[in-house]
C-alpha atoms as a PDB file:
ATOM      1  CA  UNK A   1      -7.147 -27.081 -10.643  1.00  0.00           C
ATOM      2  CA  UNK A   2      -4.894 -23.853 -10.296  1.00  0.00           C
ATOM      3  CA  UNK A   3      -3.597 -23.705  -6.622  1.00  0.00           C
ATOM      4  CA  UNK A   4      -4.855 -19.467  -6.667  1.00  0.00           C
ATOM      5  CA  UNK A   5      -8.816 -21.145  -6.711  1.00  0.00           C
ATOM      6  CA  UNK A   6      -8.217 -21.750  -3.015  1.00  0.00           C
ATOM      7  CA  UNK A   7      -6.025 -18.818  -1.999  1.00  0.00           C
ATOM      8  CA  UNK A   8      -7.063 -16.425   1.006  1.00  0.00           C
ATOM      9  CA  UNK A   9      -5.314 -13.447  -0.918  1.00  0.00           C
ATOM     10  CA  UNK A  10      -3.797 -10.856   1.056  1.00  0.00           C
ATOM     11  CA  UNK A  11      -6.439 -11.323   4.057  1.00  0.00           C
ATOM     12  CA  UNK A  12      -8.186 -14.286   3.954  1.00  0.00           C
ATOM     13  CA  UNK A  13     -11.590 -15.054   5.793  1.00  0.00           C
ATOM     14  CA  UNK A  14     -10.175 -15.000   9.181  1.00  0.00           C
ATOM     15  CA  UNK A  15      -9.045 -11.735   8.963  1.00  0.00           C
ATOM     16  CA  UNK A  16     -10.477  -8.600  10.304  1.00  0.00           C
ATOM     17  CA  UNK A  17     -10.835  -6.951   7.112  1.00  0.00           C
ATOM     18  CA  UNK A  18     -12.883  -9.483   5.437  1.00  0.00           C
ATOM     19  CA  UNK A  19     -15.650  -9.864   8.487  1.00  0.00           C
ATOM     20  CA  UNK A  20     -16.080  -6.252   8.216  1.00  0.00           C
ATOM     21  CA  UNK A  21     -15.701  -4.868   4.618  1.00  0.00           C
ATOM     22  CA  UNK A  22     -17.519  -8.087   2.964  1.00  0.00           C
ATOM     23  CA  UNK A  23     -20.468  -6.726   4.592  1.00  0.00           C
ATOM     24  CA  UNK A  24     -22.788  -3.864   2.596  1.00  0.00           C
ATOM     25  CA  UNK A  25     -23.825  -1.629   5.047  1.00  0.00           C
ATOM     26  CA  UNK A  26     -20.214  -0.520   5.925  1.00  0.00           C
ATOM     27  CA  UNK A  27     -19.616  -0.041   2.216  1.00  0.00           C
ATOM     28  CA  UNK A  28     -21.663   2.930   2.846  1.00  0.00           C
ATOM     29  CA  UNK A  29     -18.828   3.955   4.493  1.00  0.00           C
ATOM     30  CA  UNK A  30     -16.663   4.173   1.355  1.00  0.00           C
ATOM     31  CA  UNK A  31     -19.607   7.211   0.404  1.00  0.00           C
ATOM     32  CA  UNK A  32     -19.080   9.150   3.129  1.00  0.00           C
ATOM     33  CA  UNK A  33     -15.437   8.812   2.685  1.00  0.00           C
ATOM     34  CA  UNK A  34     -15.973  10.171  -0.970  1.00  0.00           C
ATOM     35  CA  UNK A  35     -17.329  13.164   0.655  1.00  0.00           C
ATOM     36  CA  UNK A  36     -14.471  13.856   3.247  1.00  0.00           C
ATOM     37  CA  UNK A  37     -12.185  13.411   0.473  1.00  0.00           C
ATOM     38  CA  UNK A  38     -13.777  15.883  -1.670  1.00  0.00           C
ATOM     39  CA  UNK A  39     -14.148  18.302   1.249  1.00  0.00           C
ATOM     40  CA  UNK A  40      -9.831  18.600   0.971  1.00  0.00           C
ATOM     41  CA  UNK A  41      -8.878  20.963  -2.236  1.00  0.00           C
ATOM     42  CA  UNK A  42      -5.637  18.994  -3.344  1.00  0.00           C
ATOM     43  CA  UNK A  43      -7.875  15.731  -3.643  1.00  0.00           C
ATOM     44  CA  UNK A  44     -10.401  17.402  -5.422  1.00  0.00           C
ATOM     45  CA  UNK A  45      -7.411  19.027  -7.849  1.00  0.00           C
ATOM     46  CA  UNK A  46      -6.313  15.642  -8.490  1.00  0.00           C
ATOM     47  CA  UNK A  47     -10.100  14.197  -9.096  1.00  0.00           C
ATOM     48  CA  UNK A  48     -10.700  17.322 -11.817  1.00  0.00           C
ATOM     49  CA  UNK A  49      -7.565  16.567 -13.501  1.00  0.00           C
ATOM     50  CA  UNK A  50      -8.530  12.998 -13.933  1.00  0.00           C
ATOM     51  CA  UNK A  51     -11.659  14.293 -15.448  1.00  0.00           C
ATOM     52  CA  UNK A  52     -13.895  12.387 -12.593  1.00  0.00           C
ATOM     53  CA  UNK A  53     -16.677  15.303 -12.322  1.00  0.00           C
ATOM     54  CA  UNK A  54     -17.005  15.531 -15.868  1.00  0.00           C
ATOM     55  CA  UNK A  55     -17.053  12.224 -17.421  1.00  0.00           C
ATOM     56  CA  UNK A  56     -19.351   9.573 -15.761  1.00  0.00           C
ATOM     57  CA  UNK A  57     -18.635  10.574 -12.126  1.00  0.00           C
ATOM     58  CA  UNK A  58     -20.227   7.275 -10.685  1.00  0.00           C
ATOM     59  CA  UNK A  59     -18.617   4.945 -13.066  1.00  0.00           C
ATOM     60  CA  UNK A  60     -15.056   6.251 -12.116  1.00  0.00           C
ATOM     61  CA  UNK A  61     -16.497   5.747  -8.103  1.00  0.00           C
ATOM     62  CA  UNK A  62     -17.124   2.369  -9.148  1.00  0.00           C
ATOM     63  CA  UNK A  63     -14.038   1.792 -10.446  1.00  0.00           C
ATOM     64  CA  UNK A  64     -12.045   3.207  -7.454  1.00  0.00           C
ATOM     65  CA  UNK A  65     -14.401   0.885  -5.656  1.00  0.00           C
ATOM     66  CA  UNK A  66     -13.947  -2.216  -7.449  1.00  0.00           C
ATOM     67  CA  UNK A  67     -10.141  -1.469  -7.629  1.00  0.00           C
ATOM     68  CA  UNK A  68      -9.952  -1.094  -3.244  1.00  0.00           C
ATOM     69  CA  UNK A  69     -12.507  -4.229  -2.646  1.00  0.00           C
ATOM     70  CA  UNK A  70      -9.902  -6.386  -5.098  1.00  0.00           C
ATOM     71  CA  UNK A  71      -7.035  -5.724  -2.743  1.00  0.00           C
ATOM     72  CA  UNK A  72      -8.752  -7.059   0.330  1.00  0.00           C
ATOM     73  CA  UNK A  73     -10.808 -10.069  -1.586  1.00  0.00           C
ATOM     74  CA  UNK A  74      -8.643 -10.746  -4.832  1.00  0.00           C
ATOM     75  CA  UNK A  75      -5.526 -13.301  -4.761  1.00  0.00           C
ATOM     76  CA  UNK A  76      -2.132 -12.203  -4.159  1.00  0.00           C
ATOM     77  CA  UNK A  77      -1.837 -11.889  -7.907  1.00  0.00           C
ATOM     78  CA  UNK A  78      -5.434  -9.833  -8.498  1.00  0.00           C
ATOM     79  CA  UNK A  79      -4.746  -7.678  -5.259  1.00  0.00           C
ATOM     80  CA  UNK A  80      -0.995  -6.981  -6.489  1.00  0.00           C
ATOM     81  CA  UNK A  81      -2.405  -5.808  -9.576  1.00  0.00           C
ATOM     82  CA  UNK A  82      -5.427  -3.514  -8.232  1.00  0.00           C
ATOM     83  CA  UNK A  83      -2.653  -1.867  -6.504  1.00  0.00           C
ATOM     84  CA  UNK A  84      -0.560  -1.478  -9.355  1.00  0.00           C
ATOM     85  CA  UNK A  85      -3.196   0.363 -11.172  1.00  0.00           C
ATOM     86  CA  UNK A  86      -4.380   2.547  -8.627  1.00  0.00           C
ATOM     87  CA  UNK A  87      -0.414   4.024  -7.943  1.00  0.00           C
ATOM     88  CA  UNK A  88       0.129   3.631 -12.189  1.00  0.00           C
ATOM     89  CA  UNK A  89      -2.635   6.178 -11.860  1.00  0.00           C
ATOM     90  CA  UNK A  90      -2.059   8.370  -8.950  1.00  0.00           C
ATOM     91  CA  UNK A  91       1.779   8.894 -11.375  1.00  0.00           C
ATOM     92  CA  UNK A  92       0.387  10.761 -13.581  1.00  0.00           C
ATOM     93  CA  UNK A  93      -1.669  13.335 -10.981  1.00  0.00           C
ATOM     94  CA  UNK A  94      -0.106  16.393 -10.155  1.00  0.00           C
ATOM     95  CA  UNK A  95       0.238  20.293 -10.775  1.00  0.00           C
ATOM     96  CA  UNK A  96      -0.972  23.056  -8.902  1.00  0.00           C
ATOM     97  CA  UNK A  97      -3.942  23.844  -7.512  1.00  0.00           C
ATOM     98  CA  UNK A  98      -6.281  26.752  -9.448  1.00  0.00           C
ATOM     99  CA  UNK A  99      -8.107  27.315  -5.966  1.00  0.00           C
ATOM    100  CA  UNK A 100      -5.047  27.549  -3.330  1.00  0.00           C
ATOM    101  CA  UNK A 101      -2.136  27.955  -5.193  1.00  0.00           C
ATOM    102  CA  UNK A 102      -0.563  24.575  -3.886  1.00  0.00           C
ATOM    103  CA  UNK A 103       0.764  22.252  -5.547  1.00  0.00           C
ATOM    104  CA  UNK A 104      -0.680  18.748  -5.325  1.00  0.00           C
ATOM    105  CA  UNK A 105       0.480  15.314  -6.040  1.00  0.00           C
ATOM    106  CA  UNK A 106      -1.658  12.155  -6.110  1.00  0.00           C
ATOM    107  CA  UNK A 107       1.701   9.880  -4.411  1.00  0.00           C
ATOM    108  CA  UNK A 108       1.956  13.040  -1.911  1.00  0.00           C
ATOM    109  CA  UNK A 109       2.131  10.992   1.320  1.00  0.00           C
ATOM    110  CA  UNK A 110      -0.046  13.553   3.293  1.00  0.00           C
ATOM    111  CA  UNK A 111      -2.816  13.169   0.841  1.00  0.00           C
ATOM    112  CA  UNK A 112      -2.577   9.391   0.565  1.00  0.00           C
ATOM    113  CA  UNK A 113      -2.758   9.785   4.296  1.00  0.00           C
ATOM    114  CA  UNK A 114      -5.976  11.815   4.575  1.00  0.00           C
ATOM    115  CA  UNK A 115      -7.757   9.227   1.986  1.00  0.00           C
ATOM    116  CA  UNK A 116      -6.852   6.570   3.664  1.00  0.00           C
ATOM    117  CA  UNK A 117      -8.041   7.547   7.086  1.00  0.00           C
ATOM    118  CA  UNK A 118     -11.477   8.581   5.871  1.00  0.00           C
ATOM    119  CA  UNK A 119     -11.888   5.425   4.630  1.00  0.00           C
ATOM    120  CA  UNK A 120     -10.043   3.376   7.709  1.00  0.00           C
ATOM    121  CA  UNK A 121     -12.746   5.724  10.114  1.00  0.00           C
ATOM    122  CA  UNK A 122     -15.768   5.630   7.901  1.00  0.00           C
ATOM    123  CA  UNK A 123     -15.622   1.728   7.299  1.00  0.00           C
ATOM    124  CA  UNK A 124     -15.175   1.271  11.096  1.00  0.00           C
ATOM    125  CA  UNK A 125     -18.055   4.173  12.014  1.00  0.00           C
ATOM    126  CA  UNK A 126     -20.228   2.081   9.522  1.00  0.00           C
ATOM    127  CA  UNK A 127     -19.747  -1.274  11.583  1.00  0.00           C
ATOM    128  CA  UNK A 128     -20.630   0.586  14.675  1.00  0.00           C
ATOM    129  CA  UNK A 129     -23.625   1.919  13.736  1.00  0.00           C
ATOM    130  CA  UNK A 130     -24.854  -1.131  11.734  1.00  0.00           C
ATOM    131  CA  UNK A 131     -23.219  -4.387  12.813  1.00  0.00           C
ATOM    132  CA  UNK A 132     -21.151  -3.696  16.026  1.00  0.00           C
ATOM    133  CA  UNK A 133     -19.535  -6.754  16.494  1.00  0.00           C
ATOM    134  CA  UNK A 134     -15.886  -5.283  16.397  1.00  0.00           C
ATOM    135  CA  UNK A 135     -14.278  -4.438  20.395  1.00  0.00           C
ATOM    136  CA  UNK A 136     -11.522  -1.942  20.893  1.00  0.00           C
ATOM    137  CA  UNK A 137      -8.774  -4.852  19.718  1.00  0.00           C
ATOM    138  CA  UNK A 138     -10.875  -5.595  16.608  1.00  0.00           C
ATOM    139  CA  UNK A 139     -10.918  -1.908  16.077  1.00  0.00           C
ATOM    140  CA  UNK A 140      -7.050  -1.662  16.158  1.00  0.00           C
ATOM    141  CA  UNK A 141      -6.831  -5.684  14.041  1.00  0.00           C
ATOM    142  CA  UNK A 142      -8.570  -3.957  11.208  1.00  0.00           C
ATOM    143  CA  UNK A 143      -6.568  -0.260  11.431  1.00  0.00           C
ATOM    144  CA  UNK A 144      -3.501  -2.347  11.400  1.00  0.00           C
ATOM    145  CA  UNK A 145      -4.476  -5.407   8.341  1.00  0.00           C
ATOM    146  CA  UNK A 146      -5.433  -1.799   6.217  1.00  0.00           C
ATOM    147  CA  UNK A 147      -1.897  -0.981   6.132  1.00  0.00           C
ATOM    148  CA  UNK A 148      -1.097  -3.962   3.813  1.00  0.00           C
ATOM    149  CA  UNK A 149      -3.997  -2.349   1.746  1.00  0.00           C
ATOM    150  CA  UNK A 150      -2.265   1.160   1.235  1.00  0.00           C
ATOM    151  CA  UNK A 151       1.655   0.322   1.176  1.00  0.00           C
ATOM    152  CA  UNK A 152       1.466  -0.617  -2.083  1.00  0.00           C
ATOM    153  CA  UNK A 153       0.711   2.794  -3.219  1.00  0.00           C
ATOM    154  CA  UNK A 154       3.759   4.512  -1.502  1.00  0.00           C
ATOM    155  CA  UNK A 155       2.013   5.255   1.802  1.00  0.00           C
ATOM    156  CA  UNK A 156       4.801   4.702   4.257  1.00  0.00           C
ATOM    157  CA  UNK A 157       4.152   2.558   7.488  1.00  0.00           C
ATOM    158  CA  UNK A 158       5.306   4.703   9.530  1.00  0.00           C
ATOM    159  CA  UNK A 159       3.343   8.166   8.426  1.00  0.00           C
ATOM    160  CA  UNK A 160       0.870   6.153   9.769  1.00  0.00           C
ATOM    161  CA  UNK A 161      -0.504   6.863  12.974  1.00  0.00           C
ATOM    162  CA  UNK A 162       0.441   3.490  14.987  1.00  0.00           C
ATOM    163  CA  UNK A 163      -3.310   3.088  16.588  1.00  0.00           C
ATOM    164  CA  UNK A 164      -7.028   4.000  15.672  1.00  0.00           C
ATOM    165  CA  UNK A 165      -7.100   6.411  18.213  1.00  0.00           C
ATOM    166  CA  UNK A 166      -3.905   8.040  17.058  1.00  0.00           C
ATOM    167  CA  UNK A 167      -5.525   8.156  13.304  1.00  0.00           C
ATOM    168  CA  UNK A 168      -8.963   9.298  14.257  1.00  0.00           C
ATOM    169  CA  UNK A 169      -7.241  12.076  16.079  1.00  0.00           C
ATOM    170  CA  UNK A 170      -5.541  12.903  13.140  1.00  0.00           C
ATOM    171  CA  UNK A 171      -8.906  13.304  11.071  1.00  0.00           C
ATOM    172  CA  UNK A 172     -10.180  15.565  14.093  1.00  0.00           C
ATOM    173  CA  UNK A 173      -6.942  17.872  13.550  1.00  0.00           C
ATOM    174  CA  UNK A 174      -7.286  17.836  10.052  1.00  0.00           C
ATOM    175  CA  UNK A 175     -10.526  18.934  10.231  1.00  0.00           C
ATOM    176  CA  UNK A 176      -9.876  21.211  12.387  1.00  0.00           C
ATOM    177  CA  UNK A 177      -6.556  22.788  10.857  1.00  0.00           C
ATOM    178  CA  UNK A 178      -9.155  25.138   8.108  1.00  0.00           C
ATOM    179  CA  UNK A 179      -7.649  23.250   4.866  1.00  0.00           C
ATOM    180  CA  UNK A 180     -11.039  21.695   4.230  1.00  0.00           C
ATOM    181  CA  UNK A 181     -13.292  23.754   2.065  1.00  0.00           C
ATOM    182  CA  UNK A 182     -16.044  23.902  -0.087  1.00  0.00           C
ATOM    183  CA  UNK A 183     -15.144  24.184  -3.819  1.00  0.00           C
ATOM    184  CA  UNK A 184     -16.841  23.400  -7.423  1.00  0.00           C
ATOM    185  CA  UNK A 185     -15.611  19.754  -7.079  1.00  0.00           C
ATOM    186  CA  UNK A 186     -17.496  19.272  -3.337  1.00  0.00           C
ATOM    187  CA  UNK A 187     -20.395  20.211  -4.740  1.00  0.00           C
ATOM    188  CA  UNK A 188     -20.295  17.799  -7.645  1.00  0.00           C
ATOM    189  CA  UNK A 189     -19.673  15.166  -5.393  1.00  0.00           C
ATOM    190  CA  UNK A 190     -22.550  16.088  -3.282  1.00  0.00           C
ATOM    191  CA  UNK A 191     -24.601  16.279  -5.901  1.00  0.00           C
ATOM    192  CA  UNK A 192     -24.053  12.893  -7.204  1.00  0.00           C
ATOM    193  CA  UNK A 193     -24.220  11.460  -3.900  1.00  0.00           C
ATOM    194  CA  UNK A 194     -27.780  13.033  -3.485  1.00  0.00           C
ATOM    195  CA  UNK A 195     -28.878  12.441  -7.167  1.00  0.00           C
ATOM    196  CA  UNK A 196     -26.745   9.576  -8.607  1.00  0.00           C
ATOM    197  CA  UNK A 197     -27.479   8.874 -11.779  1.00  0.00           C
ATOM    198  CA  UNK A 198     -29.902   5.736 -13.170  1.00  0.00           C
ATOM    199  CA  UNK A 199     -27.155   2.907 -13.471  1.00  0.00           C
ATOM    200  CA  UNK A 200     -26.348   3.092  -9.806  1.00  0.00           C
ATOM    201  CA  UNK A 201     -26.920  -0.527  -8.214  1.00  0.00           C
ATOM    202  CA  UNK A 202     -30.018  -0.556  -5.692  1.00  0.00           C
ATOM    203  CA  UNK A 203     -30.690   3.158  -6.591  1.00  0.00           C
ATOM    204  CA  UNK A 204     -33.771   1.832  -4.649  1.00  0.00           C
ATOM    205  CA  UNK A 205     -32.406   2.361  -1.357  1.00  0.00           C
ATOM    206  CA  UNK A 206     -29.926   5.131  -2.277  1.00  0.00           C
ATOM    207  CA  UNK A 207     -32.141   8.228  -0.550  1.00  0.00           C
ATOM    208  CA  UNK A 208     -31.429   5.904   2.669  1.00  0.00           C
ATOM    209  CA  UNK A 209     -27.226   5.762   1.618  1.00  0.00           C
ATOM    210  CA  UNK A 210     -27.464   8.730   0.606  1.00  0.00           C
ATOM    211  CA  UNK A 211     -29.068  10.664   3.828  1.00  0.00           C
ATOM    212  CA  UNK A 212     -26.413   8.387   5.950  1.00  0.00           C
ATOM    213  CA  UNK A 213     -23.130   9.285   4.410  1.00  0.00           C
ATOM    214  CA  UNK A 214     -24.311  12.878   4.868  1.00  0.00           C
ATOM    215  CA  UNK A 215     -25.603  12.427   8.460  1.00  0.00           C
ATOM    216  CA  UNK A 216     -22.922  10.999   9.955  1.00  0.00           C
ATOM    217  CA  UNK A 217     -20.407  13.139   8.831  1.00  0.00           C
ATOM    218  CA  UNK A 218     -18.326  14.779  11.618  1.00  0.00           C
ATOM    219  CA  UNK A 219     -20.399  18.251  12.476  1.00  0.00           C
ATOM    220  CA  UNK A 220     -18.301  20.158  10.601  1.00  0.00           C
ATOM    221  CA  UNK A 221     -17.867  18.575   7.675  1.00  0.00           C
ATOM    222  CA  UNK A 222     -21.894  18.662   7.725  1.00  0.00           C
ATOM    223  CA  UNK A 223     -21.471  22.059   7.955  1.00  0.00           C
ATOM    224  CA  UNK A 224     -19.772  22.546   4.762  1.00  0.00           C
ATOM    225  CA  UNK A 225     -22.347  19.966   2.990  1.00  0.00           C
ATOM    226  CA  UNK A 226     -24.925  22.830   4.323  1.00  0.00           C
ATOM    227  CA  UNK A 227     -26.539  19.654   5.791  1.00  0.00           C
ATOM    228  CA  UNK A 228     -29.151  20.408   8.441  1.00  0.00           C
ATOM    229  CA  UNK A 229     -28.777  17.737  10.900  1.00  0.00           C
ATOM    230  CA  UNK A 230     -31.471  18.249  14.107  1.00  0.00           C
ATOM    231  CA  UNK A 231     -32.694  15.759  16.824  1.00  0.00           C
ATOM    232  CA  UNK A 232     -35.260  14.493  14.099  1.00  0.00           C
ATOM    233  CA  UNK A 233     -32.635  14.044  11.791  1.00  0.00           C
ATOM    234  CA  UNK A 234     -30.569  12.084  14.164  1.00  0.00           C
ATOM    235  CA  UNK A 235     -33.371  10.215  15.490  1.00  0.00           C
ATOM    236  CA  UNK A 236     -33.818   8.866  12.249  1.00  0.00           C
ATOM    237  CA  UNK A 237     -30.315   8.068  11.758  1.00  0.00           C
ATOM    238  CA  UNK A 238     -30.328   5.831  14.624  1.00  0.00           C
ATOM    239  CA  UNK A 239     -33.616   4.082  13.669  1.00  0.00           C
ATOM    240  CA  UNK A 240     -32.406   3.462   9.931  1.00  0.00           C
ATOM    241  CA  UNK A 241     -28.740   1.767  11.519  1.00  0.00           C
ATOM    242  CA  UNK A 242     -30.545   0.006  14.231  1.00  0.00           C
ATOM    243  CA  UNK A 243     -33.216  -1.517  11.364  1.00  0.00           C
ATOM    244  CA  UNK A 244     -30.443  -2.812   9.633  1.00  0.00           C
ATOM    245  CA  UNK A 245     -28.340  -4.085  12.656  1.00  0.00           C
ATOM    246  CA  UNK A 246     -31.394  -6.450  13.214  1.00  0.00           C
ATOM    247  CA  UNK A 247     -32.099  -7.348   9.675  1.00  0.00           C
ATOM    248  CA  UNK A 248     -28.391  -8.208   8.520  1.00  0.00           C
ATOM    249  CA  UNK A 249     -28.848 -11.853  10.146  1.00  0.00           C
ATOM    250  CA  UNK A 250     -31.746 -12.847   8.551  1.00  0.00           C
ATOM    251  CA  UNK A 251     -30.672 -11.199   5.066  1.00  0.00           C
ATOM    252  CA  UNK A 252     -30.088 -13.805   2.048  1.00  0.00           C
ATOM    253  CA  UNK A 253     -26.146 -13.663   1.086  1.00  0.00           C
ATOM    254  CA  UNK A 254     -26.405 -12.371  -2.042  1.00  0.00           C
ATOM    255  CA  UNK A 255     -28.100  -8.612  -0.082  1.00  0.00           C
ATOM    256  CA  UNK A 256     -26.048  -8.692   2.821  1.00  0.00           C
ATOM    257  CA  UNK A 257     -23.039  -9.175   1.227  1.00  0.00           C
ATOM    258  CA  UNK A 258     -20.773  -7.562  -1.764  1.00  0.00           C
ATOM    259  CA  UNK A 259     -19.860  -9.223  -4.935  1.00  0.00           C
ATOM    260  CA  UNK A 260     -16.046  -9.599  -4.357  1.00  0.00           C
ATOM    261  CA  UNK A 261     -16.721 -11.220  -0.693  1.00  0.00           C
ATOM    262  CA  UNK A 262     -18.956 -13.744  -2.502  1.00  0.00           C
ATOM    263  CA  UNK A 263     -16.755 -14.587  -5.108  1.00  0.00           C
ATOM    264  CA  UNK A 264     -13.800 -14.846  -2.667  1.00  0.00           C
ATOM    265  CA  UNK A 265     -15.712 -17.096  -0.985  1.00  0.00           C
ATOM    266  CA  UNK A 266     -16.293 -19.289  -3.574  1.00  0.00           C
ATOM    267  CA  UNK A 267     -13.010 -18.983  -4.663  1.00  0.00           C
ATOM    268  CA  UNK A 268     -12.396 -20.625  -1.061  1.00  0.00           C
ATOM    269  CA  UNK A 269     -14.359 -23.632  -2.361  1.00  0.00           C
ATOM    270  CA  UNK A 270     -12.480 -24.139  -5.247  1.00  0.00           C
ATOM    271  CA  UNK A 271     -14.689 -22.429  -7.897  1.00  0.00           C
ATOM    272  CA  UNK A 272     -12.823 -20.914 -10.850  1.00  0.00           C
ATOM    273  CA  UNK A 273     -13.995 -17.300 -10.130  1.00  0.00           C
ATOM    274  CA  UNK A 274     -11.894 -14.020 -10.322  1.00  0.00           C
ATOM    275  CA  UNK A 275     -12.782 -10.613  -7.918  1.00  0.00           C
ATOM    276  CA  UNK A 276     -11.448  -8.392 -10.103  1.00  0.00           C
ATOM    277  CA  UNK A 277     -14.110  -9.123 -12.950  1.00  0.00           C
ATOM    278  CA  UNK A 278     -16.838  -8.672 -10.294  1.00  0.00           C
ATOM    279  CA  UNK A 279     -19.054  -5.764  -9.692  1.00  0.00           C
ATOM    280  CA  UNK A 280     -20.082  -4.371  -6.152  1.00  0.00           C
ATOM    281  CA  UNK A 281     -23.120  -6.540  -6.293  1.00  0.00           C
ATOM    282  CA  UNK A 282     -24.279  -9.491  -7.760  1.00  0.00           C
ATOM    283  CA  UNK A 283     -27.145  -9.311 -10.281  1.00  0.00           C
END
C-alpha cells in the first residue's frame, strides 16, 4: 500500500482547518467571498483577463474551488500541486486596469491579501452563524493553519495581519478606504450567484446560498449589491442559519460534508482515493 493512503496532508483531521472547512454550510462562505472579491476592481481586471465572466463562469468557480479545498484535504504531494497551479496561473495575470487606470497583478501581495481575508472572514462568519463550535483561540488556530494555505502563492507571512482581529480590521479599512466599486464584472458575479446556471450541484437549495452570501455581506458591500436587507430580511437570515445549526448533527455524511473531506477521510483509512479528482460533492 503507498504510505500517501494514510497521510494527514498539510492539516490533517486534528487540525482547525479540517473541523471547519470539511463542513458545507461554511463553504457558503467561499460565495460570499466571490462577491467581496469581485466588489475590488484589480481582482475583477484579473478575473476578465482570464476570461472567467465570459466562458463558463461557474465551472472556473469550481475549479478555483476544487483547487483551494485540495490544499487543505489533499496529501503533501496533491496540496503542493493545487498550489502550484493556482500561482502558475496568477503568472500570467497582469496589465492595467480599463476602469482605474492601475495596474494590477494577480502575485500583487495586496491583492493576494484582500482574497485571502475574504475568504479567512467569510469561512469563519459561516461557522458562526451555522455551526459555532469555534471560541476566540479556535478563531485565531484556524487564521493562523490558513497561512500554510496561501504561502505557497507568494503571500508573505508577515503582510499578514498576525491575529483575526488584526485581519478583520483590515477588511473593515478596506472597505472603508472607497477602492471597492461596482463595475461590469460585479455584476456578472452577482448575477451568477443569483441565477447560476443548471449544472450547479444542489441548485435545489441555491435561492437559500444564494440569499445568504448576499445577506451577510458587511452593510456596505450590500450596498453596492443594491441588496435590500430589512428586519424581515434579517429575521430570516437568522432562522435559515439557526435551521441548519440544528440539523447538521443529524445530517447523513455524504450532505453535511464536502467531497474532498470525505475522501480525505477515507484516505485516513487506507482507501486508495485522491482529493484532487473529487468534486465539491459526492454524487
Amino acid at each position: 500500500m503507498a504510505p500517501e493512503h494514510h497521510e494527514p496532508g498539510l492539516f490533517g483531521p486534528d487540525s482547525v482547518s479540517w473541523r471547519v472547512l470539511r463542513e458545507a454550510s461554511v463553504m457558503i462562505g467561499g460565495v460570499r467571498a466571490l462577491l467581496m472579491h469581485a466588489a475590488h476592481p484589480l481582482v475583477v481586471a484579473g478575473a476578465r483577463q482570464t476570461g472567467m465572466y465570459e466562458h463558463d463562469p461557474w465551472r472556473r468557480l469550481e475549479r478555483t474551488l476544487r483547487l483551494t479545498f485540495t490544499v487543505v484535504f489533499g496529501t503533501e504531494q496533491e496540496a503542493r500541486a493545487a498550489a502550484k497551479r493556482i500561482d502558475d496561473v496568477h503568472a500570467g495575470i497582469h496589465g492595467v486596469d480599463p476602469v482605474t487606470g492601475l495596474r494590477y497583478d494577480a502575485r500583487d501581495p495586496e491583492l493576494l491579501l484582500w482574497v485571502h481575508a475574504c475568504l479567512v472572514t467569510s469561512f469563519l462568519e459561516f461557522e458562526r452563524l451555522t455551526i459555532g463550535r469555534l471560541d476566540a483561540t479556535g478563531r485565531q488556530r484556524f487564521h493562523q493553519e490558513q497561512l500554510l494555505a496561501v504561502e505557497p502563492l507568494r503571500l508573505p507571512r508577515d503582510r499578514v495581519p498576525p491575529t483575526i482581529e488584526g485581519l478583520e480590521a483590515y477588511v473593515d479599512e478596506v472597505i472603508g478606504s472607497g477602492v471597492l466599486r461596482r463595475t461590469d464584472g460585479t455584476a456578472s458575479v452577482a448575477a451568477l450567484v443569483r441565477d447560476p446556471p443548471a449544472q450547479v450541484p444542489r441548485r435545489r437549495l441555491w435561492r437559500i446560498v444564494s440569499f445568504l452570501a448576499f445577506a451577510t455581506l458587511p452593510a456596505p458591500l450590500r450596498e453596492l449589491y443594491e441588496v435590500d436587507h430589512g428586519p424581515l430580511d434579517e429575521l430570516r437570515k437568522r432562522v435559515l442559519c439557526g435551521g441548519m445549526r440544528l440539523d447538521r448533527p443529524i445530517m447523513p455524511p455524504r450532505m453535511r460534508f464536502i467531497a474532498p473531506a470525505i475522501l480525505a477521510g477515507a484516505r485516513l483509512r487506507g482507501e486508495p482515493v485522491r482529493v484532487a479528482d473529487a468534486g465539491l460533492f459526492l454524487a
